[in-house]
Structures are given as structure tokens and as C-alpha cells.
C-alpha atoms as a PDB file:
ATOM      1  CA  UNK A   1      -5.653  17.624  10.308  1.00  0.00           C
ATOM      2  CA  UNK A   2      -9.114  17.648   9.346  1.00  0.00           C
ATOM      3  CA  UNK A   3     -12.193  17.095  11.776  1.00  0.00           C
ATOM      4  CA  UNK A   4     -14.034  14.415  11.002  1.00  0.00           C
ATOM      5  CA  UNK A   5     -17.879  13.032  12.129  1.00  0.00           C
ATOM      6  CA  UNK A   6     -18.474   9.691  12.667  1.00  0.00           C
ATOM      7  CA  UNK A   7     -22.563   9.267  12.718  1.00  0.00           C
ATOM      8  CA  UNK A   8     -23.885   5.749  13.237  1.00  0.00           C
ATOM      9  CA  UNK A   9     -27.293   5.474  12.185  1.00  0.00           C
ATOM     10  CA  UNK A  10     -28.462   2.318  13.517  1.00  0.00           C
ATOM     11  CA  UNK A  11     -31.208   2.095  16.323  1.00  0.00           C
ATOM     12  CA  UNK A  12     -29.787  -0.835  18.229  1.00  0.00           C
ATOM     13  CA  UNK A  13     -27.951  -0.583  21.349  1.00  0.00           C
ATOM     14  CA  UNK A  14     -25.505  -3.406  20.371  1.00  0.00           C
ATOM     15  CA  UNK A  15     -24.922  -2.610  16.942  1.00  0.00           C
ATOM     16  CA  UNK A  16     -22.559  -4.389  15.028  1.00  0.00           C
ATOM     17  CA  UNK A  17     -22.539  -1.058  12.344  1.00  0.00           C
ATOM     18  CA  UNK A  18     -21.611   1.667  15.366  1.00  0.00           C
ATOM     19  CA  UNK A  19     -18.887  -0.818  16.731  1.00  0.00           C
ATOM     20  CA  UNK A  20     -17.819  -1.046  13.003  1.00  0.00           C
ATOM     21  CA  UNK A  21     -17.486   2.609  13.013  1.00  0.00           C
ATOM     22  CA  UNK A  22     -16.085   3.199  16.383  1.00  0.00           C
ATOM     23  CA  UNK A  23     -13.174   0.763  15.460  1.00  0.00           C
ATOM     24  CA  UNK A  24     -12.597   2.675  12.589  1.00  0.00           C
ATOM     25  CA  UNK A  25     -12.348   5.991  14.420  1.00  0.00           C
ATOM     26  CA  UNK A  26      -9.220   4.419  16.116  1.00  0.00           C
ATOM     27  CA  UNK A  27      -7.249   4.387  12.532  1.00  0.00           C
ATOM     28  CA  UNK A  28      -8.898   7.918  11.822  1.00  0.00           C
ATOM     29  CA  UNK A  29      -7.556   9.129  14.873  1.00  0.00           C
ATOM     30  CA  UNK A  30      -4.441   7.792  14.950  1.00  0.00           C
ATOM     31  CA  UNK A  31      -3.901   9.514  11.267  1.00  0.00           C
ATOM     32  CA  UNK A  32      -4.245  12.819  12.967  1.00  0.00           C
ATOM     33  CA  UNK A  33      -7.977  13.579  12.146  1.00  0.00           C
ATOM     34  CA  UNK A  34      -9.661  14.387  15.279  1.00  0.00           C
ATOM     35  CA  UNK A  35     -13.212  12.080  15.374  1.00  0.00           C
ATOM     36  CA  UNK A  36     -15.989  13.231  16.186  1.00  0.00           C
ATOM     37  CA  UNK A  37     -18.887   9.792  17.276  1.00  0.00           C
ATOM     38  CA  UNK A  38     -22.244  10.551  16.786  1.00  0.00           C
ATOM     39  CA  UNK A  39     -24.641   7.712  17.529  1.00  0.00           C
ATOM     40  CA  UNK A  40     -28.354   8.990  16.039  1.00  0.00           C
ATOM     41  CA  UNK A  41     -30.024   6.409  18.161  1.00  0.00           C
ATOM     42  CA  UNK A  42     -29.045   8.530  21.032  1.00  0.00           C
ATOM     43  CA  UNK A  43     -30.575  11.681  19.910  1.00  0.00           C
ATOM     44  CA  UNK A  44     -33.884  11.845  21.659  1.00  0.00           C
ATOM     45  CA  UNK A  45     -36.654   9.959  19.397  1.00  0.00           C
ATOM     46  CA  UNK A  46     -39.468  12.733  19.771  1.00  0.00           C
ATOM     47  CA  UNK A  47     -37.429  15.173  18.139  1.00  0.00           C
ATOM     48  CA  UNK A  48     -36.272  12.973  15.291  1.00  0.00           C
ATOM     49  CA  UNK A  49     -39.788  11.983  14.902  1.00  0.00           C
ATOM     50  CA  UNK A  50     -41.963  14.977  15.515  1.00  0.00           C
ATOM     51  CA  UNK A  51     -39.245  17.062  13.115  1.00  0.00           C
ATOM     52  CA  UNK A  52     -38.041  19.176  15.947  1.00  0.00           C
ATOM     53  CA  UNK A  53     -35.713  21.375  14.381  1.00  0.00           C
ATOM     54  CA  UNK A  54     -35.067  23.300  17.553  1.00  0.00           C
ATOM     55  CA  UNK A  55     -34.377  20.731  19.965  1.00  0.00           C
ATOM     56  CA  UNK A  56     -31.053  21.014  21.703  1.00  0.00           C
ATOM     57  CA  UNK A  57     -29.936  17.370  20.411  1.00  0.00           C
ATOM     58  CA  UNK A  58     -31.101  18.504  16.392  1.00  0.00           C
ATOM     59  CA  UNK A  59     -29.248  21.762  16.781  1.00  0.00           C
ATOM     60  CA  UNK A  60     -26.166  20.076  18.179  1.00  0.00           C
ATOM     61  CA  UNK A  61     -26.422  17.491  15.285  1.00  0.00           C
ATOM     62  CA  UNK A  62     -26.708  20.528  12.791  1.00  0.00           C
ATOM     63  CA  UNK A  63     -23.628  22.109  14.177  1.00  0.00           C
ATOM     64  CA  UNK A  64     -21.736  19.009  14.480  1.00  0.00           C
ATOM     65  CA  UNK A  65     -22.106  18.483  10.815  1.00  0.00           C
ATOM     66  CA  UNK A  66     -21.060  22.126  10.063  1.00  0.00           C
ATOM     67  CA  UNK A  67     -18.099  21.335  12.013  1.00  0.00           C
ATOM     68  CA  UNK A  68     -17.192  18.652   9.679  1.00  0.00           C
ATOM     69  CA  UNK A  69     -14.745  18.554   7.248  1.00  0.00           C
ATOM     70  CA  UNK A  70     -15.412  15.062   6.463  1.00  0.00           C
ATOM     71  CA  UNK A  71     -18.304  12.913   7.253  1.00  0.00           C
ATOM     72  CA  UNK A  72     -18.566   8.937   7.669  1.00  0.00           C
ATOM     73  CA  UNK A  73     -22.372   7.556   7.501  1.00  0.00           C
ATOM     74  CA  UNK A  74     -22.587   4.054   8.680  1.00  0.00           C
ATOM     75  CA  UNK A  75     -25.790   2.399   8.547  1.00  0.00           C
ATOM     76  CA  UNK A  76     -27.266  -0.694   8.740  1.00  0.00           C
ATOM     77  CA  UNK A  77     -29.878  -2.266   5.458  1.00  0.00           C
ATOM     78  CA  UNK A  78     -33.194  -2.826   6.018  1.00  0.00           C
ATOM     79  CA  UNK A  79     -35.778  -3.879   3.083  1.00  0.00           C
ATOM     80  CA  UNK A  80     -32.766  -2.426   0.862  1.00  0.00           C
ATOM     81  CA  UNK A  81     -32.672   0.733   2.043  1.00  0.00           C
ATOM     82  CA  UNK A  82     -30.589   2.817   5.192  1.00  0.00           C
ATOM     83  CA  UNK A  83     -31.791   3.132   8.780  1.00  0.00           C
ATOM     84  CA  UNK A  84     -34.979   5.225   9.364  1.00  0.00           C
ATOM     85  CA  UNK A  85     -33.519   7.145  12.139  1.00  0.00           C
ATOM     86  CA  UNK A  86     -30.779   7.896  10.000  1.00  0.00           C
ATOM     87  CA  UNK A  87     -33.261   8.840   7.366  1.00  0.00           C
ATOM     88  CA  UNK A  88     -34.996  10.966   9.828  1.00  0.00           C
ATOM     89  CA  UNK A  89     -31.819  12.887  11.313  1.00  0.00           C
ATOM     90  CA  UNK A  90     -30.508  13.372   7.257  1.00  0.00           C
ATOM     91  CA  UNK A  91     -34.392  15.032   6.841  1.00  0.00           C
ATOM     92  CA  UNK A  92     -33.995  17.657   9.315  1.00  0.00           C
ATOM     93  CA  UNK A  93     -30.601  18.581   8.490  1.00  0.00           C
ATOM     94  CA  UNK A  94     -29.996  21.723   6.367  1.00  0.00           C
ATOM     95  CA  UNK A  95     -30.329  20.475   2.448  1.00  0.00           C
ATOM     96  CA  UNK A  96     -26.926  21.237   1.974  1.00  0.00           C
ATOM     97  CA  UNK A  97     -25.626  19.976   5.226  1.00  0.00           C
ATOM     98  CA  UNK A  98     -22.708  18.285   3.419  1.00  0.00           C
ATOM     99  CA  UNK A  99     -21.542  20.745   1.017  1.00  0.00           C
ATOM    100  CA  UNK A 100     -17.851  20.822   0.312  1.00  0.00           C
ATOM    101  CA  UNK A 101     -17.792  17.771   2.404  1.00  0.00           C
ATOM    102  CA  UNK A 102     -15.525  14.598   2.128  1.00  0.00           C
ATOM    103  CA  UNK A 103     -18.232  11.537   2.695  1.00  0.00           C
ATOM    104  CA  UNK A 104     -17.396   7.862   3.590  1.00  0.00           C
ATOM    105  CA  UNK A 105     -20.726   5.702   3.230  1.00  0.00           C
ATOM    106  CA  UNK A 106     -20.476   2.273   4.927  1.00  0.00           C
ATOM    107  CA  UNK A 107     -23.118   0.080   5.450  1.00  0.00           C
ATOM    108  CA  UNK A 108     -23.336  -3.113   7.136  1.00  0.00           C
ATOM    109  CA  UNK A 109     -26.173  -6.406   6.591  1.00  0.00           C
ATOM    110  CA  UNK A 110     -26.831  -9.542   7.013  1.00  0.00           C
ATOM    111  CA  UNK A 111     -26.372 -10.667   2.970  1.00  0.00           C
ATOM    112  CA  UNK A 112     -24.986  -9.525  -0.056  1.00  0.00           C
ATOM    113  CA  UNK A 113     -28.356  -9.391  -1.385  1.00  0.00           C
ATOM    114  CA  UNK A 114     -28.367  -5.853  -0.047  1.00  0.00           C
ATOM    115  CA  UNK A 115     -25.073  -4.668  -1.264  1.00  0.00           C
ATOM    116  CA  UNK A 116     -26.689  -2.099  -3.917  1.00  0.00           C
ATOM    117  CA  UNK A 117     -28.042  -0.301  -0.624  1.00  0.00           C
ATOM    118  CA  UNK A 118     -25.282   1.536  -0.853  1.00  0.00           C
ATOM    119  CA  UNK A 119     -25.266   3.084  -4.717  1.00  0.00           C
ATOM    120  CA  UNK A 120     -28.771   2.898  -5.277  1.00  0.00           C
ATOM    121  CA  UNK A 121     -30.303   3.931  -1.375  1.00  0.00           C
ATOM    122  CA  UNK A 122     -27.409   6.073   0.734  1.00  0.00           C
ATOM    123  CA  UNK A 123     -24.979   7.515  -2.125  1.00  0.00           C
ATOM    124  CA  UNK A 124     -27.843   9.553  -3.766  1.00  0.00           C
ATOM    125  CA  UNK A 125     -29.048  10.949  -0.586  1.00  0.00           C
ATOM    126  CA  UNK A 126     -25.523  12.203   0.213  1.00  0.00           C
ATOM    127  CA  UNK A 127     -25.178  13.834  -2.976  1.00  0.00           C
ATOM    128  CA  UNK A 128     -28.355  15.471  -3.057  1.00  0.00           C
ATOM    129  CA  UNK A 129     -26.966  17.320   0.492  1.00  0.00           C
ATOM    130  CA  UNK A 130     -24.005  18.618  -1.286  1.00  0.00           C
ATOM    131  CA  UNK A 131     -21.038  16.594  -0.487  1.00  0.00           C
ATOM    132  CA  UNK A 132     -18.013  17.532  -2.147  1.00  0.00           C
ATOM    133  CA  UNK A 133     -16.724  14.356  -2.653  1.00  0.00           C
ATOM    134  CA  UNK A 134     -18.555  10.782  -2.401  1.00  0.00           C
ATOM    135  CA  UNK A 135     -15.359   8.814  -1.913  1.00  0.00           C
ATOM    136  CA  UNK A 136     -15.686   4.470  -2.788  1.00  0.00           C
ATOM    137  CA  UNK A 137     -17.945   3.231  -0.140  1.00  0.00           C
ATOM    138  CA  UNK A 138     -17.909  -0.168   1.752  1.00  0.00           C
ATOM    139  CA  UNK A 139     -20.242  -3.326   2.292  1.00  0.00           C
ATOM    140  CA  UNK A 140     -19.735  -5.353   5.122  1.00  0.00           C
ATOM    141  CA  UNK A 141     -21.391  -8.371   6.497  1.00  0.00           C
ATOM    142  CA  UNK A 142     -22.682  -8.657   9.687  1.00  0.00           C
ATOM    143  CA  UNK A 143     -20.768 -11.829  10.265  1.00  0.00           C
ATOM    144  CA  UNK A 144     -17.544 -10.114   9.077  1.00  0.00           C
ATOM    145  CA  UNK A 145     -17.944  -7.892  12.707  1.00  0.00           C
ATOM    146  CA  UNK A 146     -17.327 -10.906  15.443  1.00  0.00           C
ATOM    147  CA  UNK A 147     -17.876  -8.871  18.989  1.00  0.00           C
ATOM    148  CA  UNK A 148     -16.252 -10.527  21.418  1.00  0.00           C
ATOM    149  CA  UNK A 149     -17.256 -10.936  25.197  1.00  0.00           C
ATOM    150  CA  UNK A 150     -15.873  -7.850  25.971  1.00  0.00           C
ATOM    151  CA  UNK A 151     -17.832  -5.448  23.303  1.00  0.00           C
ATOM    152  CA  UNK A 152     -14.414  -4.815  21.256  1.00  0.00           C
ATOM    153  CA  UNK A 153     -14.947  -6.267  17.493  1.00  0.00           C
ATOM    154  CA  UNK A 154     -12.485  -8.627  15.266  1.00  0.00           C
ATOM    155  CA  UNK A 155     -12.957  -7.796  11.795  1.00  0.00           C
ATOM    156  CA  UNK A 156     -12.489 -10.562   9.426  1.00  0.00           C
ATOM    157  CA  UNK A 157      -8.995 -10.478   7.750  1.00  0.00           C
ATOM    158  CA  UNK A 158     -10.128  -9.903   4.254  1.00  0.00           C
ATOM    159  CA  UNK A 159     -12.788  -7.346   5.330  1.00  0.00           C
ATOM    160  CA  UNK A 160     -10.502  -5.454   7.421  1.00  0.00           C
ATOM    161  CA  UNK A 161      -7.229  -4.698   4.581  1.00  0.00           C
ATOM    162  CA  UNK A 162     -10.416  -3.505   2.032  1.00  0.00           C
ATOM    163  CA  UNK A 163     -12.087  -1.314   4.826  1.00  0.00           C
ATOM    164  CA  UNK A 164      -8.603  -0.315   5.889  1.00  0.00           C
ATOM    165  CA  UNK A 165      -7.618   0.719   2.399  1.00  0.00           C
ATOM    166  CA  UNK A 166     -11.217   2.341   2.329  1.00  0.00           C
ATOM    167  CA  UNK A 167     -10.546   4.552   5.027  1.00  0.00           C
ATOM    168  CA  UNK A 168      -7.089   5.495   4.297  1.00  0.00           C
ATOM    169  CA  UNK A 169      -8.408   6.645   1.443  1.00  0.00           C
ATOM    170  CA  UNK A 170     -11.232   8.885   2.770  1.00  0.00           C
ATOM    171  CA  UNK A 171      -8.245  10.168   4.939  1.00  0.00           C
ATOM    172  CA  UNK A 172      -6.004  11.220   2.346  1.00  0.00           C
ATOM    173  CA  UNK A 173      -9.131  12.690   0.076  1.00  0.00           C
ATOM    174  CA  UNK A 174      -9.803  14.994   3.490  1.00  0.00           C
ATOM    175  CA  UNK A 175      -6.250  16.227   2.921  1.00  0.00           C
ATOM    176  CA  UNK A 176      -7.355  17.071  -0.229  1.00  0.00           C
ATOM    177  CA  UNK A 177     -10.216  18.804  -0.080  1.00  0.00           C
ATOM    178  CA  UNK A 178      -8.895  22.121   1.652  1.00  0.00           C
ATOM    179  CA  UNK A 179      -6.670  22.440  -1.419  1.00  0.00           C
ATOM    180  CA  UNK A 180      -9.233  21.180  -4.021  1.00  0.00           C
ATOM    181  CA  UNK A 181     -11.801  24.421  -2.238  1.00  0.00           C
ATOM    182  CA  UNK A 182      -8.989  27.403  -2.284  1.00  0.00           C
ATOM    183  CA  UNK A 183      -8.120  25.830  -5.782  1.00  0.00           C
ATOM    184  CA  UNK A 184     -11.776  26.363  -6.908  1.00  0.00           C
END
């Protein structure tokens, strides 16, 4: 099937959004698509910040996204808007980095107050690098994720069948889009 990136763009060690996203890797995965995590929090901060395109860790990042057939960007809201290290890893990506790409957008917060974060912040960005196809995103409240002692999450029922339904969608766009590209 198709290969899929997973990039988490939240700074925190014990985010609630990269859990989010590693859980749903699992249903990715067990679809057939083979995930790819990518946590941007780990990529080393002086080349995010001093716009390093030649670092090892941005040049991996490049070529990960190349790799790609489909992309999911999680991120946490802040003041309305996506992470700033994912803002910072999206700015020294090639401008078309996502071109004939399948995209998921997610993001996670603490109230609906931010839910337009998503159309208004993230989506625009994305299209502006070329993805293919912006399929329906998802808003999730922080206190939909419940982490339990152990670090695995519990997603609360009604939040899990819509970001299950979310996903299986993304998954059966990315067996799409080879056809929609040879069609084209």
C-alpha cells in the first residue's frame, strides 16, 4: 500500500497530539500503509532555528517527505495558530514538498475556541506546498486524549468513531491518488 508520514509537530515531550498520532498509526498500519513517525521536536533545534537546510536531521526530514505518498500533520493550537517548530520544519521544506500528496491535518487544544486553527491556520499552509488532496481534517480536545499511567491513550468514544472514520478515509483517498496521478 501506500507509505505514509506521520509528523507530530508539538514541542512537548509528553504530548497528548504525538500520542494522538502514534495511536493512529496503529489503524494506518494495520490497513496495510506502512507509517512512517516523525516527531519535529526531535529534530535538533539549531537547525530548525538557524534554517539549516543542510543538516543531516533537515535533509532526512526533506527526504522523508519525498518518500511520502501521504502525509498526516498533527499539531497542537497555540494563540490560534499551529506549533512553531512545526512552522519552522514546514519553512525549510522544499515549497512544494507536498505535491501530489494525500494530507490528513489534525490538530489537538485545550477548547473549541480554537477549532478554526485548522481551516483558517494549517489547511492553507498545506495547500500552498502542493498537496494533492487536503482530505476533511479533525479537532480534538485535549481532554478527549486520557493517557493513562502507562503512556498508552483512551480516546473518548465519540472522538474516536469520528477520528476513526477520519482516517479511514485519508486511507482509502491514498488508494486513490496513484490512480487519480496516471489518470491525469
Amino acid at each position: 500500500m501506500a507509505t505514509v508520514l506521520s509528523v507530530s509537530g508539538s514541542p512537548s515531550v509528553s504530548s497528548r497530539t504525538a500520542k494522538l498520532l502514534r495511536h493512529l498509526d496503529i489503524r494506518l498500519a494495520a490497513q496495510g500503509h506502512q507509517v512512517i513517525p516523525l516527531d519535529v521536536r526531535t529534530i535538533p533545534a539549531e537547525a530548525l532555528l538557524g534554517a539549516d537546510f543542510q543538516h543531516p536531521a533537515i535533509v532526512e526530514a526533506t527526504e522523508l517527505f519525498a518518500r511520502a505518498d501521504g502525509v498526516v500533520i498533527g499539531t497542537p493550537v497555540y494563540k490560534a495558530a499551529y506549533s512553531g517548530v512545526l512552522k519552522a520544519l514546514l519553512d525549510l521544506l522544499p515549497q512544494y514538498a507536498l505535491d501530489g500528496k494525500t494530507v490528513l491535518p489534525l490538530v489537538t487544544a485545550g477548547s473549541t475556541a480554537h477549532v478554526l486553527a485548522l481551516d483558517y491556520a494549517l489547511r492553507p499552509v498545506l495547500n500552498s506546498m502542493g498537496a494533492a488532496h487536503i482530505v476533511q481534517g479533525w479537532f480534538t480536545l485535549d481532554k478527549d486524549i486520557i493517557v493513562g499511567e502507562d503512556g498508552g491513550i483512551t480516546v473518548a468514544s465519540a472522538t474516536a468513531a469520528s477520528l476513526a472514520q477520519v482516517v479511514d478515509q485519508f486511507s482509502a483517498a491514498l488508494g486513490r491518488t496513484p490512480l487519480l496521478a496516471a489518470a491525469g
